[in-house]
C-alpha atoms as a PDB file:
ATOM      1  CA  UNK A   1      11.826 -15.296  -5.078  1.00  0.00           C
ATOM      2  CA  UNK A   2      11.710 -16.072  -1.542  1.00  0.00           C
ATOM      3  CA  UNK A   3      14.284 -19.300  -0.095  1.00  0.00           C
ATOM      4  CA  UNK A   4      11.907 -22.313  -0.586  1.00  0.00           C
ATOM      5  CA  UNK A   5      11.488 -24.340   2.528  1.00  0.00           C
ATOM      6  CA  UNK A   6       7.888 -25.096   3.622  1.00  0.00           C
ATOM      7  CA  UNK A   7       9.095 -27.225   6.990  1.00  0.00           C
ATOM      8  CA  UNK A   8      11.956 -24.940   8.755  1.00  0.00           C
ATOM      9  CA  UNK A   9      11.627 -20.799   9.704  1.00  0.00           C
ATOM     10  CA  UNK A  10      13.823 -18.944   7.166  1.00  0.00           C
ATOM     11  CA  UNK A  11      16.667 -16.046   7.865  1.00  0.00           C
ATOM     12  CA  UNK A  12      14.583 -13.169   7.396  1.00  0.00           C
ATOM     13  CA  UNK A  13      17.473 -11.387   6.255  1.00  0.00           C
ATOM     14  CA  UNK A  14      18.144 -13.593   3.458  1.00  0.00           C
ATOM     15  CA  UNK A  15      14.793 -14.552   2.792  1.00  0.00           C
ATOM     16  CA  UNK A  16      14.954 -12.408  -0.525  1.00  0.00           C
ATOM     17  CA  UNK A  17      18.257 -11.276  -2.419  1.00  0.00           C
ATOM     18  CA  UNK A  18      19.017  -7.770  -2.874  1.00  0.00           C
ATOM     19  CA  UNK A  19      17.823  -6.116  -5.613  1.00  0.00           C
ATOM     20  CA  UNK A  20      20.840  -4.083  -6.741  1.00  0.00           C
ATOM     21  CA  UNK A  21      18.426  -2.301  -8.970  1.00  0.00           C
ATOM     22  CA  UNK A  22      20.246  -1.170 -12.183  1.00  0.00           C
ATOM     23  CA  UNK A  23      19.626   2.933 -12.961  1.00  0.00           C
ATOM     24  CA  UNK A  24      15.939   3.428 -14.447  1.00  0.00           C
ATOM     25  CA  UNK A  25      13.832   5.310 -14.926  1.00  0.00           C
ATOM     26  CA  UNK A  26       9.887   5.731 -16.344  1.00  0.00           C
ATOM     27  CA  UNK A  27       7.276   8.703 -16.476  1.00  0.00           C
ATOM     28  CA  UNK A  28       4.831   8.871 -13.340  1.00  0.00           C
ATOM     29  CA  UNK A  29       3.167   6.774 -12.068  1.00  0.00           C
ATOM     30  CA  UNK A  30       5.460   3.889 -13.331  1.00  0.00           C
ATOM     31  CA  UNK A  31       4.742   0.045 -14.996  1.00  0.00           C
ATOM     32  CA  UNK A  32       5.740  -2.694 -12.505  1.00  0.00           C
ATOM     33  CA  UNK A  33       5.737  -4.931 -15.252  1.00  0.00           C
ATOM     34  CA  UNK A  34       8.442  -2.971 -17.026  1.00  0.00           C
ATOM     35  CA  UNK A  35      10.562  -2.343 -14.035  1.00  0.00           C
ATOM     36  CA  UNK A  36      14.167  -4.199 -13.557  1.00  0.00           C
ATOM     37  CA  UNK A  37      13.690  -6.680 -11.356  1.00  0.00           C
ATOM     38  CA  UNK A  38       9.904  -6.965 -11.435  1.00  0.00           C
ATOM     39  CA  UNK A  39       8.700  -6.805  -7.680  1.00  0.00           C
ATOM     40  CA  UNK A  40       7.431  -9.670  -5.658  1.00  0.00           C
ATOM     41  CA  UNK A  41       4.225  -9.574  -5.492  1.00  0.00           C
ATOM     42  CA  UNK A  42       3.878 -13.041  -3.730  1.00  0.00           C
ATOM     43  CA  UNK A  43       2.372 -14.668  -6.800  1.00  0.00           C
ATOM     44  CA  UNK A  44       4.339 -18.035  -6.091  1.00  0.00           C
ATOM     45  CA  UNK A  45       4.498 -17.542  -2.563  1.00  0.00           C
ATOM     46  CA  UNK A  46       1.519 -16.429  -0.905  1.00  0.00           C
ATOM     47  CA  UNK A  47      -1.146 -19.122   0.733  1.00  0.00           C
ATOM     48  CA  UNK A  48      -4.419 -18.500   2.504  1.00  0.00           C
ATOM     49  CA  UNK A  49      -5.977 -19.631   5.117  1.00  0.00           C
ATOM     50  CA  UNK A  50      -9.860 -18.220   4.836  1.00  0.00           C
ATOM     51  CA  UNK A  51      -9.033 -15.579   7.403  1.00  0.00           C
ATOM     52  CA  UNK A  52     -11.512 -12.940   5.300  1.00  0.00           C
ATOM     53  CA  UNK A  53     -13.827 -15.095   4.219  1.00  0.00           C
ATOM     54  CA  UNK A  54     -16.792 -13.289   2.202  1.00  0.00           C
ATOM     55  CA  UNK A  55     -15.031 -10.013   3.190  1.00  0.00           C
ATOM     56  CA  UNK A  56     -15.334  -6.684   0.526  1.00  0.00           C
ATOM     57  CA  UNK A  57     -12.047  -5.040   0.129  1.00  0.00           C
ATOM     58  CA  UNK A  58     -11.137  -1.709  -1.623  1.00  0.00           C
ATOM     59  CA  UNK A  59      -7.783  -0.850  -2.205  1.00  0.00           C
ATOM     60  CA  UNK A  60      -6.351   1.824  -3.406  1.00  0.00           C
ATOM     61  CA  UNK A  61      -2.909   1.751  -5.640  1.00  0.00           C
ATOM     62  CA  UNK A  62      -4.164  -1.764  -6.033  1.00  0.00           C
ATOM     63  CA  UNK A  63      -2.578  -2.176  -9.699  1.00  0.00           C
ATOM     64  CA  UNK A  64       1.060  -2.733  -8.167  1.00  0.00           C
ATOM     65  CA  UNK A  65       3.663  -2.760  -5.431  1.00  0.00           C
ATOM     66  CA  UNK A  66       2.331  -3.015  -1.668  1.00  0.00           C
ATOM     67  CA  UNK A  67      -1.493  -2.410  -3.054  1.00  0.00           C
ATOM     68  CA  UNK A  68      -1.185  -5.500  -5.497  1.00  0.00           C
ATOM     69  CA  UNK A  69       0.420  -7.818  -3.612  1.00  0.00           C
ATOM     70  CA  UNK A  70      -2.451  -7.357  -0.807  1.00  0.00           C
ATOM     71  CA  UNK A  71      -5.498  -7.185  -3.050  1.00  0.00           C
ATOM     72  CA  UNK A  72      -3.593 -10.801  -3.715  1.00  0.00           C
ATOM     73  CA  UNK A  73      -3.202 -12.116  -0.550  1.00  0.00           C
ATOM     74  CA  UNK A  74      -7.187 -10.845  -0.055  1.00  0.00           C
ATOM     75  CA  UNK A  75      -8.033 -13.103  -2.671  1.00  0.00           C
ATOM     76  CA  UNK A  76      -6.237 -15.608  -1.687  1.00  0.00           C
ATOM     77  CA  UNK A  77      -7.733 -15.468   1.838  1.00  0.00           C
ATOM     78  CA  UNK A  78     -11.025 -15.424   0.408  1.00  0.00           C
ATOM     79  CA  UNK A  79     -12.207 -11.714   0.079  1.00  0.00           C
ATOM     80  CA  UNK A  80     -13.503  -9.972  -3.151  1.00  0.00           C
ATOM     81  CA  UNK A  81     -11.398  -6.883  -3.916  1.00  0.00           C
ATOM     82  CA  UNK A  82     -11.572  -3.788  -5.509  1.00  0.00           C
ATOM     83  CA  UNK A  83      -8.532  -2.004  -6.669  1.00  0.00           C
ATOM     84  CA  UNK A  84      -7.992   1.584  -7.958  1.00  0.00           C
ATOM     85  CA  UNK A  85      -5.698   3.226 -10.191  1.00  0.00           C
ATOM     86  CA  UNK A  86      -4.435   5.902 -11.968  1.00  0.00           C
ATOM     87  CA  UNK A  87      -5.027   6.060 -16.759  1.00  0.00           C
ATOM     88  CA  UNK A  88      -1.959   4.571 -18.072  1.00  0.00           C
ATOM     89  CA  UNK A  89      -1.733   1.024 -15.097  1.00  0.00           C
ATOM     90  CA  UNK A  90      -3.829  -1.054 -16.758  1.00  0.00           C
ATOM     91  CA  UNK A  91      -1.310  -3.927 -17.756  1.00  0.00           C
ATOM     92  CA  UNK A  92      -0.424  -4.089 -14.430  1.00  0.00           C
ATOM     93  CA  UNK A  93      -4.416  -3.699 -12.802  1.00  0.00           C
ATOM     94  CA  UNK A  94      -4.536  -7.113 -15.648  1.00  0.00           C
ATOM     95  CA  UNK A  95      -2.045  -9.143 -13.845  1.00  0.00           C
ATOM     96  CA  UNK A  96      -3.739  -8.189 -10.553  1.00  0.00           C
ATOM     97  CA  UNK A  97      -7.085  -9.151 -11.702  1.00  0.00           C
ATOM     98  CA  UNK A  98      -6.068 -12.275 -12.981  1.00  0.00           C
ATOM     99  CA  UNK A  99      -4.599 -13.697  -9.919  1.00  0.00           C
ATOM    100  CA  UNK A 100      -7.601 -12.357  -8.017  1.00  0.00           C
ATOM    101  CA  UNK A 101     -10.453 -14.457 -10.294  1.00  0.00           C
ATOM    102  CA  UNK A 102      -7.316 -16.947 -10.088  1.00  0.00           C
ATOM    103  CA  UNK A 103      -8.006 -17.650  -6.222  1.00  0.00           C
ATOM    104  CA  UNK A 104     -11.314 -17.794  -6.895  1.00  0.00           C
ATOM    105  CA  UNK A 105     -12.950 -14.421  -6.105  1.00  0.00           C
ATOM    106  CA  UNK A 106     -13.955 -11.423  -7.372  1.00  0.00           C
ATOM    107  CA  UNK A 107     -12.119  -8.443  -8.491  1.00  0.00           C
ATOM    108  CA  UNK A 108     -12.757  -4.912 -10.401  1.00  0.00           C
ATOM    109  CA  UNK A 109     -10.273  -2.195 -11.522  1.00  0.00           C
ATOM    110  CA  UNK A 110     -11.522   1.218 -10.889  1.00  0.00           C
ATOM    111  CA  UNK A 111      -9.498   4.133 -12.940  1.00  0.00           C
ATOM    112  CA  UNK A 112      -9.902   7.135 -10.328  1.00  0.00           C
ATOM    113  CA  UNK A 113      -7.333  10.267  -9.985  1.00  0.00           C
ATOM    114  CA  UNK A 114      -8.433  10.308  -6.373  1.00  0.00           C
ATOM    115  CA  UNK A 115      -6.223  13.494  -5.809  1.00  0.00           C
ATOM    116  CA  UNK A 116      -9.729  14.673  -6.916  1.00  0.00           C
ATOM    117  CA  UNK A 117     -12.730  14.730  -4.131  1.00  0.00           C
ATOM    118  CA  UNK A 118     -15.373  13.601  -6.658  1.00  0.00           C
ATOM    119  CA  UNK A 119     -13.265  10.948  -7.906  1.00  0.00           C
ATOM    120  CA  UNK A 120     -13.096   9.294  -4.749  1.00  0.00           C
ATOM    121  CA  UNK A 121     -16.554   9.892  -3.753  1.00  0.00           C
ATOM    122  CA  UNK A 122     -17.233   8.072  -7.324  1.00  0.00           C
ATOM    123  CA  UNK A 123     -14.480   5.085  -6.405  1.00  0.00           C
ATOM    124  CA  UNK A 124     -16.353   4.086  -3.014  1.00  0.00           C
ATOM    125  CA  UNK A 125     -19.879   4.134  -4.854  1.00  0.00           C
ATOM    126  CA  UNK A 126     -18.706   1.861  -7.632  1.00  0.00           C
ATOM    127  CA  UNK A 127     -16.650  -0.347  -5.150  1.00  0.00           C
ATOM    128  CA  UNK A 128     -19.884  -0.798  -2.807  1.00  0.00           C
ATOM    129  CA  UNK A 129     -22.193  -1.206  -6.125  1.00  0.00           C
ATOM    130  CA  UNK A 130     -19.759  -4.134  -7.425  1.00  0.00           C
ATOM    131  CA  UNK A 131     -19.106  -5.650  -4.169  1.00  0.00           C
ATOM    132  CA  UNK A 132     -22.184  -5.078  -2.660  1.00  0.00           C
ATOM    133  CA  UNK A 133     -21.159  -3.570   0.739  1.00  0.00           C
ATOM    134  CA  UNK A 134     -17.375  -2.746   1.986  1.00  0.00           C
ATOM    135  CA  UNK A 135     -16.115  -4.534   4.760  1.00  0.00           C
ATOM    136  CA  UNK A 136     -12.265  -3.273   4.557  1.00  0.00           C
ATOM    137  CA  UNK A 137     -10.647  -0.418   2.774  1.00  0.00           C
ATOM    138  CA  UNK A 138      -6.970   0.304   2.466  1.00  0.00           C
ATOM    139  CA  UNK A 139      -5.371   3.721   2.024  1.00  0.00           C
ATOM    140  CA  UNK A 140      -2.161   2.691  -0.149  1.00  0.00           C
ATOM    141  CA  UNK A 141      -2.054   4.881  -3.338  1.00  0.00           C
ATOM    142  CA  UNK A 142       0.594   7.259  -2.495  1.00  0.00           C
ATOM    143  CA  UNK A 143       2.777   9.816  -4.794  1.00  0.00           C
ATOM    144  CA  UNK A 144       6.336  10.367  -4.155  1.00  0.00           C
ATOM    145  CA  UNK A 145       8.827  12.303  -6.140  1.00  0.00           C
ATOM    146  CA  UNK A 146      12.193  13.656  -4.953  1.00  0.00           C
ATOM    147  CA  UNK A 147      13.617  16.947  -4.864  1.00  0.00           C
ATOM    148  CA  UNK A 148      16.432  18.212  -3.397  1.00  0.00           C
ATOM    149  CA  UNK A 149      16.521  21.352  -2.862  1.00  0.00           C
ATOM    150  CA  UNK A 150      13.302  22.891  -0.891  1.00  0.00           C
ATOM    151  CA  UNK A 151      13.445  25.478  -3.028  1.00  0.00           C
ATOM    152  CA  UNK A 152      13.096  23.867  -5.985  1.00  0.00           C
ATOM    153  CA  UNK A 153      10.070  22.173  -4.242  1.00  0.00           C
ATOM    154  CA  UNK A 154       7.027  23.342  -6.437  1.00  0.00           C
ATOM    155  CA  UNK A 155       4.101  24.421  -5.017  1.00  0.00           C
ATOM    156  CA  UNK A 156       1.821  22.215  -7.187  1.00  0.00           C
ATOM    157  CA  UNK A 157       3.884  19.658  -6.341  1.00  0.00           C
ATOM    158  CA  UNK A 158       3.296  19.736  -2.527  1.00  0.00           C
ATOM    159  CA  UNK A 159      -0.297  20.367  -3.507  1.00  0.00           C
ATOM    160  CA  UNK A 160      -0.427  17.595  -5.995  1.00  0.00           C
ATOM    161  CA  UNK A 161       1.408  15.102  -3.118  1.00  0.00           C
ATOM    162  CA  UNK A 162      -0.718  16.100  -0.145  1.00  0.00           C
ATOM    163  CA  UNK A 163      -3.898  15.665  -1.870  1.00  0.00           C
ATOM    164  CA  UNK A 164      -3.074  12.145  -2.918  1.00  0.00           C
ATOM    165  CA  UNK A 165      -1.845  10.977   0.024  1.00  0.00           C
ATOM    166  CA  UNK A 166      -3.366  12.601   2.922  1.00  0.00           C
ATOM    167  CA  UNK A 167      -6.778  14.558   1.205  1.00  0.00           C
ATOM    168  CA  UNK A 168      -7.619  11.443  -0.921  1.00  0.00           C
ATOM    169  CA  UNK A 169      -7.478   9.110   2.577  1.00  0.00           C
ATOM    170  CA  UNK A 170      -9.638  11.306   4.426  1.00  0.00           C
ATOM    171  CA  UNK A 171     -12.403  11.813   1.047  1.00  0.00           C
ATOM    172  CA  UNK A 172     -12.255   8.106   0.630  1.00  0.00           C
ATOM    173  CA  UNK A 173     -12.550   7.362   4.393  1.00  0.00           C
ATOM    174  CA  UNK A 174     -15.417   9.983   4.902  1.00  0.00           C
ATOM    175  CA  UNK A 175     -17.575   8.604   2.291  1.00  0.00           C
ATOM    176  CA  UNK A 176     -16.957   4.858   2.483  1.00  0.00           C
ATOM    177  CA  UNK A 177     -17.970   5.215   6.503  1.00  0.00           C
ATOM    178  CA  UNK A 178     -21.862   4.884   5.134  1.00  0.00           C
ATOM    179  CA  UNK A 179     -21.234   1.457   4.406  1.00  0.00           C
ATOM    180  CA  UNK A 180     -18.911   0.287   7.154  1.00  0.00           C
ATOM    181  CA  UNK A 181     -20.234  -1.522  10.258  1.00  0.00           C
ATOM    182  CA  UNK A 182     -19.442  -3.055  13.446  1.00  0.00           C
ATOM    183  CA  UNK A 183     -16.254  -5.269  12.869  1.00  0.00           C
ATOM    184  CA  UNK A 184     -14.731  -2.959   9.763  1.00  0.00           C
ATOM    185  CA  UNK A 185     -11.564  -2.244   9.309  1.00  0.00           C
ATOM    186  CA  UNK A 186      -9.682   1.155   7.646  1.00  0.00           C
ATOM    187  CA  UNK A 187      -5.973   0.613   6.992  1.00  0.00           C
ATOM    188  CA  UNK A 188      -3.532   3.412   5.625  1.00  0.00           C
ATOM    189  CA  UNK A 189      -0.315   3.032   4.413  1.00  0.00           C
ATOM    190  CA  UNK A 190       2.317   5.520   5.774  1.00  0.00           C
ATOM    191  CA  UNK A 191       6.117   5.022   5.718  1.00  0.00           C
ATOM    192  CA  UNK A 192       9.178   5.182   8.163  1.00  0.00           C
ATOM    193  CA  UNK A 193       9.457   8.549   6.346  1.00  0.00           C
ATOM    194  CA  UNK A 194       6.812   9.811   8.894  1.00  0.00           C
ATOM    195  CA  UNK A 195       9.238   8.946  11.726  1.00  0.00           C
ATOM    196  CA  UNK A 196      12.800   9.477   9.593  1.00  0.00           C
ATOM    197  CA  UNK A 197      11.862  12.203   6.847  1.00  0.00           C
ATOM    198  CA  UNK A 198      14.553  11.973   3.973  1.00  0.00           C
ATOM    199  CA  UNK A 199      15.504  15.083   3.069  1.00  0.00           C
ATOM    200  CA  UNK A 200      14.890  15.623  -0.454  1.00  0.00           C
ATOM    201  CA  UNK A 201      11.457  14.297   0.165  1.00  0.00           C
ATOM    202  CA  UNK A 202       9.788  16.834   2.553  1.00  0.00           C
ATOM    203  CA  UNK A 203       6.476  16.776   0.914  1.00  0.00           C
ATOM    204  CA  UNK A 204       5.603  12.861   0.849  1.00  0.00           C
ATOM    205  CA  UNK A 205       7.347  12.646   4.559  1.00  0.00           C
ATOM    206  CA  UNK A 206       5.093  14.917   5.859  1.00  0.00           C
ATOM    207  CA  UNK A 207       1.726  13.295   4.011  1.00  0.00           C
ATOM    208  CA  UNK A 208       3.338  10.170   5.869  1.00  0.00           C
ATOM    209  CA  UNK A 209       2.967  11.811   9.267  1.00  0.00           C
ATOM    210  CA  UNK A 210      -0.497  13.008   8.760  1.00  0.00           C
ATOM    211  CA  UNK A 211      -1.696   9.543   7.541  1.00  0.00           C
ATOM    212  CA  UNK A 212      -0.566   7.627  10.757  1.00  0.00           C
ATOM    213  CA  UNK A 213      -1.849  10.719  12.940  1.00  0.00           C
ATOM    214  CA  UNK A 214      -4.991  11.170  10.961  1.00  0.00           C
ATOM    215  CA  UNK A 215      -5.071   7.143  11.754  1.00  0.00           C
ATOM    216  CA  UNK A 216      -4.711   7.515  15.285  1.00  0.00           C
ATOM    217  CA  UNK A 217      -7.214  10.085  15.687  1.00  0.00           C
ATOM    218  CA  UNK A 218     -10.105   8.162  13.861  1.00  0.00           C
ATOM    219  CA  UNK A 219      -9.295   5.215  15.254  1.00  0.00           C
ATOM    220  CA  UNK A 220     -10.558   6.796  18.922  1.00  0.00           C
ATOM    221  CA  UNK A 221     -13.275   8.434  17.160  1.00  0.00           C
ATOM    222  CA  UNK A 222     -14.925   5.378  15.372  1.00  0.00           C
ATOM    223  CA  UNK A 223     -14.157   2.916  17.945  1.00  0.00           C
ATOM    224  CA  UNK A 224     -17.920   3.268  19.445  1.00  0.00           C
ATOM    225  CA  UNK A 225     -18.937   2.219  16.214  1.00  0.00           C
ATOM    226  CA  UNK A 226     -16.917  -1.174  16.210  1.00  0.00           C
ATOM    227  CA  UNK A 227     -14.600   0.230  13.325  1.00  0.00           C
ATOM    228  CA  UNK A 228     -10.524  -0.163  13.995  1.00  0.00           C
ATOM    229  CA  UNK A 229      -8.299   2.012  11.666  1.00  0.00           C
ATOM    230  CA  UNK A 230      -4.960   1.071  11.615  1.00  0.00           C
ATOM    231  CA  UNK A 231      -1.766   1.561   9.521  1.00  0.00           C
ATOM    232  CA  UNK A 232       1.122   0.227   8.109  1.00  0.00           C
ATOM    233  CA  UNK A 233       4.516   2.117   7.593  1.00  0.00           C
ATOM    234  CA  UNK A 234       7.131   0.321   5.543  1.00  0.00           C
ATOM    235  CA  UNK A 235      10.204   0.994   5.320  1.00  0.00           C
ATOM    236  CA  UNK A 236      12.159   0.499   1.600  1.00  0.00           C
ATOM    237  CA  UNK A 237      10.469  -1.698  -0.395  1.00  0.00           C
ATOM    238  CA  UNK A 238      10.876  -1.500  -4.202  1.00  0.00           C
ATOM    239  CA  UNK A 239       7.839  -0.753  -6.219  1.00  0.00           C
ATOM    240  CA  UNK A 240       7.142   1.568  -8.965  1.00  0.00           C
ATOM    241  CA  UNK A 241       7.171   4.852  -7.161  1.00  0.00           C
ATOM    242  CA  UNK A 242      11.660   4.026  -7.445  1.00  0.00           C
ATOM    243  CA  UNK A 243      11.676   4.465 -10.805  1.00  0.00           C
ATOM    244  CA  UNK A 244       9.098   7.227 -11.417  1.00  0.00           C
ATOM    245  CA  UNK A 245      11.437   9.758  -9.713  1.00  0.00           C
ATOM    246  CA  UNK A 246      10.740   8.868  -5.899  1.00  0.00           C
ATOM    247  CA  UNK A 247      14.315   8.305  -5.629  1.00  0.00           C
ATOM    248  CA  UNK A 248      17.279  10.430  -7.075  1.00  0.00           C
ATOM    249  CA  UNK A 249      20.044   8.273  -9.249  1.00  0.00           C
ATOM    250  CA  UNK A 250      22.043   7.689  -6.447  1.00  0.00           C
ATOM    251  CA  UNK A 251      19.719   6.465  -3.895  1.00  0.00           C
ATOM    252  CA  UNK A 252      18.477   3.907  -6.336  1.00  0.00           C
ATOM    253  CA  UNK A 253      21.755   2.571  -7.446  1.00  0.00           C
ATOM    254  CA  UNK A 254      22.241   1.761  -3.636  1.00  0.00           C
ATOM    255  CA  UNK A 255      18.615   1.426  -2.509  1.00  0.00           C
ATOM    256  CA  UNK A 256      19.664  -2.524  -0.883  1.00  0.00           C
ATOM    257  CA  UNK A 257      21.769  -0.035   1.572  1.00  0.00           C
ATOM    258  CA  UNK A 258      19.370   1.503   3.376  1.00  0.00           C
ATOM    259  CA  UNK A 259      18.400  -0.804   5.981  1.00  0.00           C
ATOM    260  CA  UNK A 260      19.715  -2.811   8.827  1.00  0.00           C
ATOM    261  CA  UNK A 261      18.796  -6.326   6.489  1.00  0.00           C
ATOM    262  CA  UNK A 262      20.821  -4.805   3.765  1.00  0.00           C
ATOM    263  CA  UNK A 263      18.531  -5.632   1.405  1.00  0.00           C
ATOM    264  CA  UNK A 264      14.990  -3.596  -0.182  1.00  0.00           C
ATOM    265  CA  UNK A 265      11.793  -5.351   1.167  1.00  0.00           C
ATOM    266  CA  UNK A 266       9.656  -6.790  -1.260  1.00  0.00           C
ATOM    267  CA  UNK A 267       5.938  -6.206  -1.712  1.00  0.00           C
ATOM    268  CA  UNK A 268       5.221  -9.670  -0.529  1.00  0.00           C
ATOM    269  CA  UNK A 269       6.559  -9.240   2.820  1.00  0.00           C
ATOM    270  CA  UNK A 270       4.150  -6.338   3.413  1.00  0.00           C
ATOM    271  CA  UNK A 271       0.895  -8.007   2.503  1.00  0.00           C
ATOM    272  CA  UNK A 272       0.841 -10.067   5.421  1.00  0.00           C
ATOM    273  CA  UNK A 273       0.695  -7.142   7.811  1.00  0.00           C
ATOM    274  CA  UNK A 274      -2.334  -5.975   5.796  1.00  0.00           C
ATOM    275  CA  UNK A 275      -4.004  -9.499   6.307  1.00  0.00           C
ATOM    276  CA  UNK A 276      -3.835  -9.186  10.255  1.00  0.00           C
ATOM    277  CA  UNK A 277      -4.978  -5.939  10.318  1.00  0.00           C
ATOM    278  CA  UNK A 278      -8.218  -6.497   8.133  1.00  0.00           C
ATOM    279  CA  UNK A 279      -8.779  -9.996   9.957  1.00  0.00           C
ATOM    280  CA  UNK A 280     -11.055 -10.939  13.191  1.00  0.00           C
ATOM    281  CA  UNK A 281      -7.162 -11.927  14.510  1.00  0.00           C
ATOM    282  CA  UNK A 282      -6.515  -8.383  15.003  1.00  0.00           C
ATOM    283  CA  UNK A 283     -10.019  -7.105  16.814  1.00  0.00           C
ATOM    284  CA  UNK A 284      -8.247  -6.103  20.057  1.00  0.00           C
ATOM    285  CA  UNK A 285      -5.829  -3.734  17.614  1.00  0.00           C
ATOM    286  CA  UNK A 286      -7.118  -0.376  16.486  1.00  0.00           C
ATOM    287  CA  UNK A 287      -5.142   2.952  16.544  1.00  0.00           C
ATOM    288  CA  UNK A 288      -1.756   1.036  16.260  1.00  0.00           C
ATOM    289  CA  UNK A 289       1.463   1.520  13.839  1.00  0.00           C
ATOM    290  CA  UNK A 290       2.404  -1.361  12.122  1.00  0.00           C
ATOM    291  CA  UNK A 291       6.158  -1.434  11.063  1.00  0.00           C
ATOM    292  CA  UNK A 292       7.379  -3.183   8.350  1.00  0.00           C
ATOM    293  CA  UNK A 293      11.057  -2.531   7.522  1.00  0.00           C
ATOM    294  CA  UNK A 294      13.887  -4.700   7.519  1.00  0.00           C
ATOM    295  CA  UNK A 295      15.018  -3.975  11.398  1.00  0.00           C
ATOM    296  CA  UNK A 296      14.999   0.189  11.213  1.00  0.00           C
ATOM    297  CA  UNK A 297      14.048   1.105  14.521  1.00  0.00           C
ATOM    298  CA  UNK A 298      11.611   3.210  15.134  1.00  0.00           C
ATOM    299  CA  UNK A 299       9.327   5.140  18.281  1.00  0.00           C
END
């Protein structure tokens, strides 16, 4: 829970307490709800200001971490959302929903493996059939699981990894682009990993590069449409992929460590930088990097 001072700025550094995450661990994809601490997903903290207004957001990894705590702040700044996820979320896709009709909007959960092409042709048609159009989608579901050796790297792994997070963007991108207009706005999420690849996770460090240069690239191509595409890369920030095996037993144990704030981000911080980038507030940004984490440098 973030320092509670609605009047005076607040240490960003402090703003949140290190997690100090005790060892843990849980099957892929992983239960935010069951996770030690539970993530921030702004529930107590986040207020809007009608800057998406009658907006139609899909969002992919919706059901928790970064995903969740934006289809929240969506809601909350007064867009209906969409959110996808994998069989086996749905207590967390609950909490999500909740919240969302909570602030007043609509919201759907959409079970999609959208490491699949016809899944995520499937996801876009039932998000624009529920929402009635698509205004904004986000590019967040992401798979991450570490390995340390490259050759203990499995090929279906780096199969399975790129076609979640770079294969699934572009499907979902390609076919939602039918119902996107002037004013629309595609954000991905990629990671500092695309700048400062960690070594025992090769595969989802390169899917993080393609993202934000598969980003780029679009981002000249649609811009004669009146479509920006833009992305976010965090930097740590705990969410389920931690305990699902994204991180070995060491790297969680000092995950707080690994920035200059000493301390993991929370999902609540990054929502915000998903706001801008889907809002009219942001219509002279397209093709641009958004970093979010805790002081790491980056190009």
């Amino acid at each position: 829970m973030p320092e509670s001072d609605e009047h005076s700025p607040t240490n960003p550094v402090t703003r949140y307490a290190r997690v100090e995450p005790p060892l843990q661990h849980q099957p892929e994809p992983g239960i935010q709800a069951r996770m030690t601490p539970v993530p921030d997903l702004g529930e107590e903290s986040y207020r809007g200001t009608a800057r998406l207004t009658g907006r139609r957001a899909l969002i992919t990894g919706g059901d928790s971490g970064i995903g969740a705590a934006t289809a929240i702040a969506f809601a909350r700044e007064g867009a209906d959302v969409v959110i996808a996820h994998l069989p086996g979320e749905e207590e967390d896709a609950e909490h999500v929903l909740a919240l969302i009709a909570d602030a007043g909007r609509r919201g759907r959960a959409v079970v999609a493996d959208i490491s699949e092409a016809a899944e995520c042709r499937r996801l876009v048609a039932e998000a624009v059939d529920f929402l009635g159009g698509l205004d904004v989608v986000v590019n967040n579901a992401g798979r991450q699981i570490a390995v340390e050796r490259v050759e203990d790297l499995s090929d279906e792994q780096f199969e399975a990894t790129f076609r979640t997070n770079v294969f699934a963007n572009f499907w979902i991108t390609k076919a939602a682009l039918a119902h996107l207009g002037p004013g629309a706005s595609i954000i991905s999420t990629a990671s500092l990993e695309a700048y400062k690849p960690s070594p025992d996770r090769l595969d989802y460090a390169a899917t993080k590069a393609a993202v934000n240069n598969l980003a780029k690239g679009l981002a000249l191509q649609l811009a004669e449409r009146g479509i920006r595409v833009n992305v976010v890369a965090p930097g740590p920030v705990w969410t389920a992929l931690q305990v699902s095996d994204g991180v070995s037993d060491e790297q969680m144990l000092h995950f707080d460590d690994e920035n200059t704030y000493q301390r993991a981000g929370q999902p609540a911080e990054l929502a915000p930088a998903y706001v801008f980038l889907a809002s009219e507030e942001s219509g002279y940004v397209s093709g641009a990097t958004l970093n979010v984490n805790g002081g790491m440098v980056t190009p």
